[in-house]
N, C-alpha and C. Protein backbone atom coordinates (compact mmCIF):
# COMPACT_ATOMS: atom_id res chain seq x y z
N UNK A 1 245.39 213.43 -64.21
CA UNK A 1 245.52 214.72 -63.58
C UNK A 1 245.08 215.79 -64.58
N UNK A 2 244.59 216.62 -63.76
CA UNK A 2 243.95 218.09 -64.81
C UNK A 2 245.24 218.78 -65.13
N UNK A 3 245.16 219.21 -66.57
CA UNK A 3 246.40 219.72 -67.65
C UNK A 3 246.38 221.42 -67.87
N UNK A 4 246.83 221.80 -67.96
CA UNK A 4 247.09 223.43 -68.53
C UNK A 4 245.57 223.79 -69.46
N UNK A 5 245.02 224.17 -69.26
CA UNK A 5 243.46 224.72 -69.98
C UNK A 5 242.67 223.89 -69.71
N UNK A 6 242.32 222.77 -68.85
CA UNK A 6 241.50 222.44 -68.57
C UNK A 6 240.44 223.24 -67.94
N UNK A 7 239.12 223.13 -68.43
CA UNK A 7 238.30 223.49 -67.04
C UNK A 7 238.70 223.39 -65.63
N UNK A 8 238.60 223.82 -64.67
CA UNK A 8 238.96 223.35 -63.01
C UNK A 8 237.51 223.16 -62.87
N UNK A 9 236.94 221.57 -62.15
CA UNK A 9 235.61 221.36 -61.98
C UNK A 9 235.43 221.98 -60.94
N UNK A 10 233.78 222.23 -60.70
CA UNK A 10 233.30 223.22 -59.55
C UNK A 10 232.84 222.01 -58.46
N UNK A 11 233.44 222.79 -57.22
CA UNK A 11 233.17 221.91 -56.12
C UNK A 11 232.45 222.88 -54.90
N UNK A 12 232.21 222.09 -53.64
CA UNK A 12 232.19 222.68 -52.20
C UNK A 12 232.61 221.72 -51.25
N UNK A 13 233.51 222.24 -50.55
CA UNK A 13 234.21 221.68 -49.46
C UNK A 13 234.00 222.18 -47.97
N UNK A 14 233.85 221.58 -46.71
CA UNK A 14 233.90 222.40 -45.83
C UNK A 14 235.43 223.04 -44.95
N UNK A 15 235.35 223.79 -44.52
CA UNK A 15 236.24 224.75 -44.10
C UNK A 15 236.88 224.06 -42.71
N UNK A 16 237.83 224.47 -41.88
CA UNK A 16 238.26 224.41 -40.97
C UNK A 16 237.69 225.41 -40.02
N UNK A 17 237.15 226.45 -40.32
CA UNK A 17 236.25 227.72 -39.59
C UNK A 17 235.00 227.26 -39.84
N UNK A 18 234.32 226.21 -39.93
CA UNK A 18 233.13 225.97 -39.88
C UNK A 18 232.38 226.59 -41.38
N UNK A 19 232.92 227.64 -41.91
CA UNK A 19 232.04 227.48 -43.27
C UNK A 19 232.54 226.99 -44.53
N UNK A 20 232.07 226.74 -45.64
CA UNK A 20 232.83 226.13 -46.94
C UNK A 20 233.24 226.93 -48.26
N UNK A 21 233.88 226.26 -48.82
CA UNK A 21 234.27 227.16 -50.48
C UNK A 21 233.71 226.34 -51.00
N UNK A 22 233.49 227.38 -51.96
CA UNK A 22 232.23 227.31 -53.33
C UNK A 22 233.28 227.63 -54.33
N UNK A 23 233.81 226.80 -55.33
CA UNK A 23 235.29 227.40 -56.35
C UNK A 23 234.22 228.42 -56.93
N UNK A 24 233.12 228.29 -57.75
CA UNK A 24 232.22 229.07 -58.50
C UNK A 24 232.26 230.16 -57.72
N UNK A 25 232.18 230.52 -56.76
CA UNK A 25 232.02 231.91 -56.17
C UNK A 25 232.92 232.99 -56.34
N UNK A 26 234.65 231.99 -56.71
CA UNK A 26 235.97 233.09 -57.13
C UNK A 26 235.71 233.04 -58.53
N UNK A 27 235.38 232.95 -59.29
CA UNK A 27 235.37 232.80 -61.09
C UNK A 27 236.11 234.26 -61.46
N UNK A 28 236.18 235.20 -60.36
CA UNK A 28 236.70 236.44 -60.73
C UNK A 28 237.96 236.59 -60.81
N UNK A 29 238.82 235.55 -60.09
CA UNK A 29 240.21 235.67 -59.73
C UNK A 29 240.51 234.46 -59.85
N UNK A 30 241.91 234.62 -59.23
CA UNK A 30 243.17 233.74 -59.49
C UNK A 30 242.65 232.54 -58.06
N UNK A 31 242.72 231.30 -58.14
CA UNK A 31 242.26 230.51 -57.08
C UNK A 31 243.52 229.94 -56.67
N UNK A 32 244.44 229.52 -56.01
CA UNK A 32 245.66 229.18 -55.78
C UNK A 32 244.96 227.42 -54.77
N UNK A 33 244.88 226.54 -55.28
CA UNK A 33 244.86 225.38 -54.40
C UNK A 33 246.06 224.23 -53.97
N UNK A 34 246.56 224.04 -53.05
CA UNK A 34 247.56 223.37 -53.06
C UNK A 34 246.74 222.02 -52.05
N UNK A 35 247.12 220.72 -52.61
CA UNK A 35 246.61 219.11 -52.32
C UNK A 35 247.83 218.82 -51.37
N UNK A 36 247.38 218.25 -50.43
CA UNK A 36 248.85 217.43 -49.38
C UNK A 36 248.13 216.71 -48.92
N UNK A 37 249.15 215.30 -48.57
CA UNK A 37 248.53 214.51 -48.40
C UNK A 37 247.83 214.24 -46.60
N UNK A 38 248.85 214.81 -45.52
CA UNK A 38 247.90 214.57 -44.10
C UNK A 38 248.58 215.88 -42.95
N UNK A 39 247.45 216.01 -42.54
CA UNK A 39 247.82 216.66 -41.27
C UNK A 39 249.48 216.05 -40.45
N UNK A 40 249.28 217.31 -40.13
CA UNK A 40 250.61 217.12 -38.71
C UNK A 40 251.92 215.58 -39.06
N UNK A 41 252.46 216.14 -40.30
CA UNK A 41 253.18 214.95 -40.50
C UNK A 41 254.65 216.13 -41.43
N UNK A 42 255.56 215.38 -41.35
CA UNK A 42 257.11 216.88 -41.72
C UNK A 42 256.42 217.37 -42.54
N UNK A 43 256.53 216.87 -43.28
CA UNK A 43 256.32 217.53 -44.36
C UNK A 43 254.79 218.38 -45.15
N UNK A 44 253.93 218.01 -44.60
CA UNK A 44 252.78 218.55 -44.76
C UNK A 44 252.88 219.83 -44.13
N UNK A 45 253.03 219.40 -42.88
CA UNK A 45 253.56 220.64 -41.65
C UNK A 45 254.51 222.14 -42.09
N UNK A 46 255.50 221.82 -42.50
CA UNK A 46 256.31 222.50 -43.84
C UNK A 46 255.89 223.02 -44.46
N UNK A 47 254.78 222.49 -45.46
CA UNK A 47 254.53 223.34 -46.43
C UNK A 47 253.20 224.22 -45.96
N UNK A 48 252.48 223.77 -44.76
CA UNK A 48 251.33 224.71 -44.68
C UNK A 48 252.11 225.83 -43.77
N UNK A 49 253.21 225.86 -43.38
CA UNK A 49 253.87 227.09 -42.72
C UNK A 49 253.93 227.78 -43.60
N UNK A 50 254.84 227.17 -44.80
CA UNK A 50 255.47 227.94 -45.78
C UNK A 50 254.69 228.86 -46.44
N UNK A 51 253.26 228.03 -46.79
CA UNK A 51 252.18 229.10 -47.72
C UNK A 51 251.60 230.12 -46.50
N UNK A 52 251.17 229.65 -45.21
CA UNK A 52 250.83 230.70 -44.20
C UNK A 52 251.49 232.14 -43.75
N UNK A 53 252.71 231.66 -43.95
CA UNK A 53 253.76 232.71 -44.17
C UNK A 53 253.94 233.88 -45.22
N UNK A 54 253.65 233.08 -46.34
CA UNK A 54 253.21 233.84 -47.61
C UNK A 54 251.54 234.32 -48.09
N UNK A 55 250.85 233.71 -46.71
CA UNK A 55 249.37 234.05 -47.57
C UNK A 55 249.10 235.15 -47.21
N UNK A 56 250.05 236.35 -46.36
CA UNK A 56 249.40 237.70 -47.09
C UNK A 56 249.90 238.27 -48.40
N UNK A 57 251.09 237.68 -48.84
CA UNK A 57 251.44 238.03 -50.50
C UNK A 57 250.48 237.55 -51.33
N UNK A 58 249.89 236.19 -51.29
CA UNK A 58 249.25 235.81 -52.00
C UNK A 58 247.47 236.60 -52.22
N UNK A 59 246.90 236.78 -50.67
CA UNK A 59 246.02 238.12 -50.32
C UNK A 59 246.47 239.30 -51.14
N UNK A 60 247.66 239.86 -50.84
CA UNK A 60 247.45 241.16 -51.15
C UNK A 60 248.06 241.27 -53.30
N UNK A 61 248.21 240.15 -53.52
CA UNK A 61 248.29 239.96 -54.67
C UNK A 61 246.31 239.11 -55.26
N UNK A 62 245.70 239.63 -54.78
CA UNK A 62 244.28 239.25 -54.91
C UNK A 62 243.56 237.93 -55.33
N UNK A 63 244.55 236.57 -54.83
CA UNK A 63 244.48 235.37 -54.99
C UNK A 63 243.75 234.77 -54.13
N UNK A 64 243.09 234.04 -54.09
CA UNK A 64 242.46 232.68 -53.15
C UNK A 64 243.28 231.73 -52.95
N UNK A 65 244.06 231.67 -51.52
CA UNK A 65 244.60 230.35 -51.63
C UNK A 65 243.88 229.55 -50.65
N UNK A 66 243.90 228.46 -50.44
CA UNK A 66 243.03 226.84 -50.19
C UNK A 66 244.20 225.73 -50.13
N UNK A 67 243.58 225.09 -49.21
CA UNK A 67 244.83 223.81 -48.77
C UNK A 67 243.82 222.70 -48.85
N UNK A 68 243.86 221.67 -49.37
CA UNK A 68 242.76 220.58 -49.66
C UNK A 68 243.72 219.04 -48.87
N UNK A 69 243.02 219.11 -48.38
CA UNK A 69 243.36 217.05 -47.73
C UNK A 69 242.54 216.35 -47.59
N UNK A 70 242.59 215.12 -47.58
CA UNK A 70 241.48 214.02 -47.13
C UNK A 70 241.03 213.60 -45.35
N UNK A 71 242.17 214.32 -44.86
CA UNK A 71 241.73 214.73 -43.35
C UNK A 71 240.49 215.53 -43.17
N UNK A 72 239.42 215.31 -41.87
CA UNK A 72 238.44 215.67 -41.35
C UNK A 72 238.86 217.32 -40.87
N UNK A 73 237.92 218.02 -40.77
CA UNK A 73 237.08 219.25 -40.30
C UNK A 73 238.12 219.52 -39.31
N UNK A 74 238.05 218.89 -38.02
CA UNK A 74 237.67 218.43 -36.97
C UNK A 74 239.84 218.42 -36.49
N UNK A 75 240.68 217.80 -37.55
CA UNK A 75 241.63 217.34 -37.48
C UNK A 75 242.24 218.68 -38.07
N UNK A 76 241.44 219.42 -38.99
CA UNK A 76 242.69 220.82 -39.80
C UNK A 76 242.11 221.68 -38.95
N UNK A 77 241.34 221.56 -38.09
CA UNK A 77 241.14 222.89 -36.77
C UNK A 77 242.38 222.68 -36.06
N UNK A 78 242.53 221.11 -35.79
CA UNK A 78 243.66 220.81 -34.59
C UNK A 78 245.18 221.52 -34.96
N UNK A 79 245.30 220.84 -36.47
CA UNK A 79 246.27 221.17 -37.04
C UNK A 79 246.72 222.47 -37.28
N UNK A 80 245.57 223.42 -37.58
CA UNK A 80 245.48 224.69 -37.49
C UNK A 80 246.38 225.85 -36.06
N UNK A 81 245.29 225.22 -35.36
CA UNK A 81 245.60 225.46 -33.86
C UNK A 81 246.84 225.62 -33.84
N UNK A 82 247.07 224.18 -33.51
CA UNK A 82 248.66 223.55 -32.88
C UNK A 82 249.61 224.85 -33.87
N UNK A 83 249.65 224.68 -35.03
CA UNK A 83 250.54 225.41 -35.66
C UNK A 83 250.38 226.58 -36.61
N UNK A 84 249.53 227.15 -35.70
CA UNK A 84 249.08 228.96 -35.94
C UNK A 84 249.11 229.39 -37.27
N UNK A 85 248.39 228.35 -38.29
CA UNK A 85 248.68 228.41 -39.56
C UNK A 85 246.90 229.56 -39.72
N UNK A 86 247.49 230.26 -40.94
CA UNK A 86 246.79 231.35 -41.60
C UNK A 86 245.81 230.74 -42.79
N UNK A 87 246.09 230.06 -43.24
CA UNK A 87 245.80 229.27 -44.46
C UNK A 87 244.45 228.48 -44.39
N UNK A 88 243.22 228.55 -45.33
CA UNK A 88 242.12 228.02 -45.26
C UNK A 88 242.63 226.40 -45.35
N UNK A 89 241.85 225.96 -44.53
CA UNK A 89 241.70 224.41 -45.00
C UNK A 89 240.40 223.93 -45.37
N UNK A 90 240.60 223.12 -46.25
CA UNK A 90 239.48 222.25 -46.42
C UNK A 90 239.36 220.82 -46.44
N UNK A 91 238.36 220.17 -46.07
CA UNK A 91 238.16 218.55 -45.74
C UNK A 91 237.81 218.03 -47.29
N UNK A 92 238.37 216.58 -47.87
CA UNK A 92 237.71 216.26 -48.51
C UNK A 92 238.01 214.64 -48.15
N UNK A 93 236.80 214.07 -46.99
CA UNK A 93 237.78 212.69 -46.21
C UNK A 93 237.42 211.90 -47.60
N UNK A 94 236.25 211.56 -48.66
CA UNK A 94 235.77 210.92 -49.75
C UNK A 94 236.83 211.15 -50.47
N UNK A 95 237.73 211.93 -50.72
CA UNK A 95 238.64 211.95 -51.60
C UNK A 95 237.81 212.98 -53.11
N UNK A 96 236.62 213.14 -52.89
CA UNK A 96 235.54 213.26 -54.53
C UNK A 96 236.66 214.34 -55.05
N UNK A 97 237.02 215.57 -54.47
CA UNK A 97 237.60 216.73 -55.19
C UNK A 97 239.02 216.08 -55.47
N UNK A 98 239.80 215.32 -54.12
CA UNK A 98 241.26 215.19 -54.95
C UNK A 98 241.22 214.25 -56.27
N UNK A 99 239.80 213.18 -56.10
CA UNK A 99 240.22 212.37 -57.35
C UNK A 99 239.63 212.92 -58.69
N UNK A 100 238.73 213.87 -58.16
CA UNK A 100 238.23 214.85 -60.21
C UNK A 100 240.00 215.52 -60.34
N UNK A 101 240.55 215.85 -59.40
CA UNK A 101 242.07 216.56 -60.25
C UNK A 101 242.77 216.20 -60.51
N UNK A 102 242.72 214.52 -60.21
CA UNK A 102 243.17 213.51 -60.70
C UNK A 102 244.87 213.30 -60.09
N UNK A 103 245.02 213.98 -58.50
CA UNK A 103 246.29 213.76 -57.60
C UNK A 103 245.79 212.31 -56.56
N UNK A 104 245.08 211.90 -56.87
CA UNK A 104 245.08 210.39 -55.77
C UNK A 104 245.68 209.50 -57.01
N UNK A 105 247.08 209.23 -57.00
CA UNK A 105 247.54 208.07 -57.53
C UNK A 105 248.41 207.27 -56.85
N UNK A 106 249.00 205.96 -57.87
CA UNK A 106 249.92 205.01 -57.58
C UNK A 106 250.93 205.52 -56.76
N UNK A 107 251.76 205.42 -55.41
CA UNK A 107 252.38 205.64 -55.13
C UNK A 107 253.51 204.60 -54.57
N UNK A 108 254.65 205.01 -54.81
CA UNK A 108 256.06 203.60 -54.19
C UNK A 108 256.89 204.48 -52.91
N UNK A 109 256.66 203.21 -51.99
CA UNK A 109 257.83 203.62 -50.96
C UNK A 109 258.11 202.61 -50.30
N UNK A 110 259.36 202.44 -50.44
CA UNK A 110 260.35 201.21 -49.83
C UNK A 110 259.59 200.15 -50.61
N UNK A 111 259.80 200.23 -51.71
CA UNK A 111 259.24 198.66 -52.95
C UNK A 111 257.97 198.81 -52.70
N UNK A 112 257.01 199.29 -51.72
CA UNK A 112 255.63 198.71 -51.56
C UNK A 112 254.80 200.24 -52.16
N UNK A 113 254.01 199.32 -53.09
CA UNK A 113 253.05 200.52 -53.98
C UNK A 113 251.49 200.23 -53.31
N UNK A 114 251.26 201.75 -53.65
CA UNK A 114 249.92 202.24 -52.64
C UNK A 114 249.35 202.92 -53.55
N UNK A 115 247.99 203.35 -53.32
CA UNK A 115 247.15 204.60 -53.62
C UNK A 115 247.44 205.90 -52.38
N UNK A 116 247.84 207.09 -53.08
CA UNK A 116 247.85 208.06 -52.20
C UNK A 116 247.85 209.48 -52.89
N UNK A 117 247.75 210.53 -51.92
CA UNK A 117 247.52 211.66 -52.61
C UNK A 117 248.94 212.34 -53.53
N UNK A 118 249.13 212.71 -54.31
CA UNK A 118 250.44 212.89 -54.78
C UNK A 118 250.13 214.69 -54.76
N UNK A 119 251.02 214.98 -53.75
CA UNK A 119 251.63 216.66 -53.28
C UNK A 119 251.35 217.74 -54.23
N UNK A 120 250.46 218.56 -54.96
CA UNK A 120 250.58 219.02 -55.92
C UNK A 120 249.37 220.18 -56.10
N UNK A 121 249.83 221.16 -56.55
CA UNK A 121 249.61 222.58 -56.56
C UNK A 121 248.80 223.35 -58.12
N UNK A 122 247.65 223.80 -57.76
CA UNK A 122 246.84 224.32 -59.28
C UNK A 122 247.01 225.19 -59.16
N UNK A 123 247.04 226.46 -60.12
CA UNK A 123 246.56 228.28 -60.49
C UNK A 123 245.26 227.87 -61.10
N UNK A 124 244.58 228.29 -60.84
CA UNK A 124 243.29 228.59 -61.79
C UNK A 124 243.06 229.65 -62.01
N UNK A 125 242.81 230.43 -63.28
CA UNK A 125 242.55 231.45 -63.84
C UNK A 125 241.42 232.12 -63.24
N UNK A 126 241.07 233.45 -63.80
CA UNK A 126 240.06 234.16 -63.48
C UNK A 126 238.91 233.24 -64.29
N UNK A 127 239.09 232.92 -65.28
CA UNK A 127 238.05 232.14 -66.28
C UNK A 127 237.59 230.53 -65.91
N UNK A 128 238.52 230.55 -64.93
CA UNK A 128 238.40 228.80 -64.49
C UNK A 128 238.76 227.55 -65.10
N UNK A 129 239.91 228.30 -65.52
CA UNK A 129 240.44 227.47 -66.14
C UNK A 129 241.90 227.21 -65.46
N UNK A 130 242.43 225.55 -65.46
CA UNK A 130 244.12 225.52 -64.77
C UNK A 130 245.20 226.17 -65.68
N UNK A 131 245.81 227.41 -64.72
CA UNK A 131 246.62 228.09 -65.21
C UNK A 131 248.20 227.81 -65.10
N UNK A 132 248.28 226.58 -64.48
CA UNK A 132 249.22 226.30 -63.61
C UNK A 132 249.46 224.83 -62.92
N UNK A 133 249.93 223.89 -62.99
CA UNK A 133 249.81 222.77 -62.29
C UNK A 133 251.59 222.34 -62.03
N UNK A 134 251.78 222.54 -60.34
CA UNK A 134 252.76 222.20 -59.92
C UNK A 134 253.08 220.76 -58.66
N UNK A 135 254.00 220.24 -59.49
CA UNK A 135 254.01 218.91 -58.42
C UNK A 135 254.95 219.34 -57.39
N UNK A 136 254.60 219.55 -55.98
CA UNK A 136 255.71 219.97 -55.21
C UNK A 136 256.96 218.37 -54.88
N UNK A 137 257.50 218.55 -55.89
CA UNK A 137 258.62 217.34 -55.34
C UNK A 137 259.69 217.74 -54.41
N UNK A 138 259.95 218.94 -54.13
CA UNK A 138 260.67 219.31 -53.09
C UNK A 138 259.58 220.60 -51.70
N UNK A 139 259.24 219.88 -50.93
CA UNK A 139 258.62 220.79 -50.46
C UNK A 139 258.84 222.43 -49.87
N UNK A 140 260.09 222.27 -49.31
CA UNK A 140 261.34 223.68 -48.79
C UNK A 140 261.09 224.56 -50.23
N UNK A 141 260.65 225.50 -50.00
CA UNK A 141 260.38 226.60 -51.00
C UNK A 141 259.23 226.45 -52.57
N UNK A 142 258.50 225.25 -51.92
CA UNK A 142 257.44 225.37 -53.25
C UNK A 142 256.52 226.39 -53.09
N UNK A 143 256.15 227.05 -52.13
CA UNK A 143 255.24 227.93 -51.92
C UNK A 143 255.74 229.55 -52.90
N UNK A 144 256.47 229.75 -52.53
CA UNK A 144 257.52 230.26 -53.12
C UNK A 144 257.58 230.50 -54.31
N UNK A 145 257.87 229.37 -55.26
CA UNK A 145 257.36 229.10 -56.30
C UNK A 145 256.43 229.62 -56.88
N UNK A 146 255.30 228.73 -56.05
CA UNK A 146 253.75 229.31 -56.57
C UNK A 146 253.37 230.34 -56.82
N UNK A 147 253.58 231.48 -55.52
CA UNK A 147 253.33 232.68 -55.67
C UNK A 147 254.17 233.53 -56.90
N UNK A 148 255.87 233.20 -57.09
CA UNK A 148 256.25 233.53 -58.30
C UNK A 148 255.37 233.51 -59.40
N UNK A 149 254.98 232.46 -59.54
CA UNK A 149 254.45 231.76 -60.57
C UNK A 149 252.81 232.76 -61.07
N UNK A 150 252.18 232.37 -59.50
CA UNK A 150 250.98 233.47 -59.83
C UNK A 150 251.58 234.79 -60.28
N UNK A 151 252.63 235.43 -59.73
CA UNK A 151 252.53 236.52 -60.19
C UNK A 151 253.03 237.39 -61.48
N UNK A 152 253.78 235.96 -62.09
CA UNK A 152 254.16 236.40 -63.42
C UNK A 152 252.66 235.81 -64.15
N UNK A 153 252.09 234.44 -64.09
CA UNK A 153 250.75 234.54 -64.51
C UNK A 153 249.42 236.05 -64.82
N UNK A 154 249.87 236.44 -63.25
CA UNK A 154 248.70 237.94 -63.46
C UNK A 154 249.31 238.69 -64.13
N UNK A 155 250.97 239.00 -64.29
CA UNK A 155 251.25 240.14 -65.32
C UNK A 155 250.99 239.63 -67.06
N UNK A 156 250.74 238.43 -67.11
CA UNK A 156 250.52 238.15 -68.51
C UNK A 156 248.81 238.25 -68.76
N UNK A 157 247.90 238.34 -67.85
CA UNK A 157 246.78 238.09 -67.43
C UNK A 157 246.24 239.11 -68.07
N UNK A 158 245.02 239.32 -69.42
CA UNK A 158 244.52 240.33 -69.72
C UNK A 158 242.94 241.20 -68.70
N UNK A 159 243.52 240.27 -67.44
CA UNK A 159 242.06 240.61 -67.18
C UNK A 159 243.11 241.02 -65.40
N UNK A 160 244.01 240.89 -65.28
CA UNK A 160 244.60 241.81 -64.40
C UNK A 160 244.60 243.38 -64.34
C-alpha cells in the first residue's frame, strides 16, 4: 500500500456521468479518494451516503473527492440512481488503479482467505503527493473523519 509521501501515481478512470478523471489535472489541490469494495451492498451503501452528504463540505473546502471500485460504469450509474448519491464514481473493473495503491489484498472471513479490495481512504496533496492514508475499519462516521482530517491537513498546508 502507498505510505505518507509517496508519489500518488497518475491515472484515468471513467466516470459514472460518462466522462473520466485525469488525477494530473487536480495537481493544484487536495484530491480526497476513497476505495470500497462493491456497489449496493451495507456497507458500501453507508459510506457513499455518508461522503455524499458531506461532499458539499468537502467542495466548498476546495477538495476533489472520487469513489473508486472495481464495479462497471454501467452498475455506479445504477447505484448512483437508486441512492441519490452526489459523489463521483469511478470504474476500475481491471483492478490497474486499486492494485498501484496497493488496497487489493489478502482478505479473511469466516476462516476462508481471499483476494479483495481492503476499504481505504487517500488525501493527496496539492503536490501529489499521499497526505493521508485511512483504513476505514469502522465505516459509520469515516467520512467524517476524512474531511476532519483534510481540513486540519489544509490549515498546515503552505500552499492553502
Amino acid at each position: 500500500m502507498l505510505a505518507l509521501g509517496d508519489t500518488a501515481p497518475d491515472f484515468t478512470l471513467p466516470l459514472d456521468d460518462g466522462t473520466s478523471f485525469h488525477l494530473a489535472e487536480h495537481r493544484d489541490r487536495f484530491v480526497v479518494l476513497f476505495f470500497y469494495p462493491q456497489d449496493d451492498t451495507q456497507g458500501c451503501t453507508k459510506q457513499n451516503i455518508e461522503f455524499s452528504a458531506l461532499e458539499p463540505e468537502f467542495a466548498g473546502a476546495g477538495a476533489i473527492l472520487l469513489g473508486i471500485s472495481p464495479d462497471s460504469v454501467e452498475k455506479h450509474r445504477m447505484f448512483r440512481s437508486k441512492h441519490e448519491l452526489t459523489v463521483a464514481l469511478a470504474a476500475d473493473p481491471d483492478r490497474s488503479v486499486i492494485e498501484r495503491f496497493g488496497v487489493w489484498q489478502p482478505k479473511r472471513l469466516y476462516g476462508r482467505e481471499f483476494m479483495g479490495l481492503v476499504r481505504t481512504t487517500f488525501i493527496i496533496g496539492p503536490d501529489g503527493r499521499i497526505a493521508a492514508v485511512l483504513r476505514a475499519t469502522r465505516v459509520a462516521g469515516h467520512a467524517q473523519k476524512v474531511l476532519d482530517l483534510l481540513k486540519s491537513l489544509q490549515a498546515a498546508s503552505p500552499e492553502s
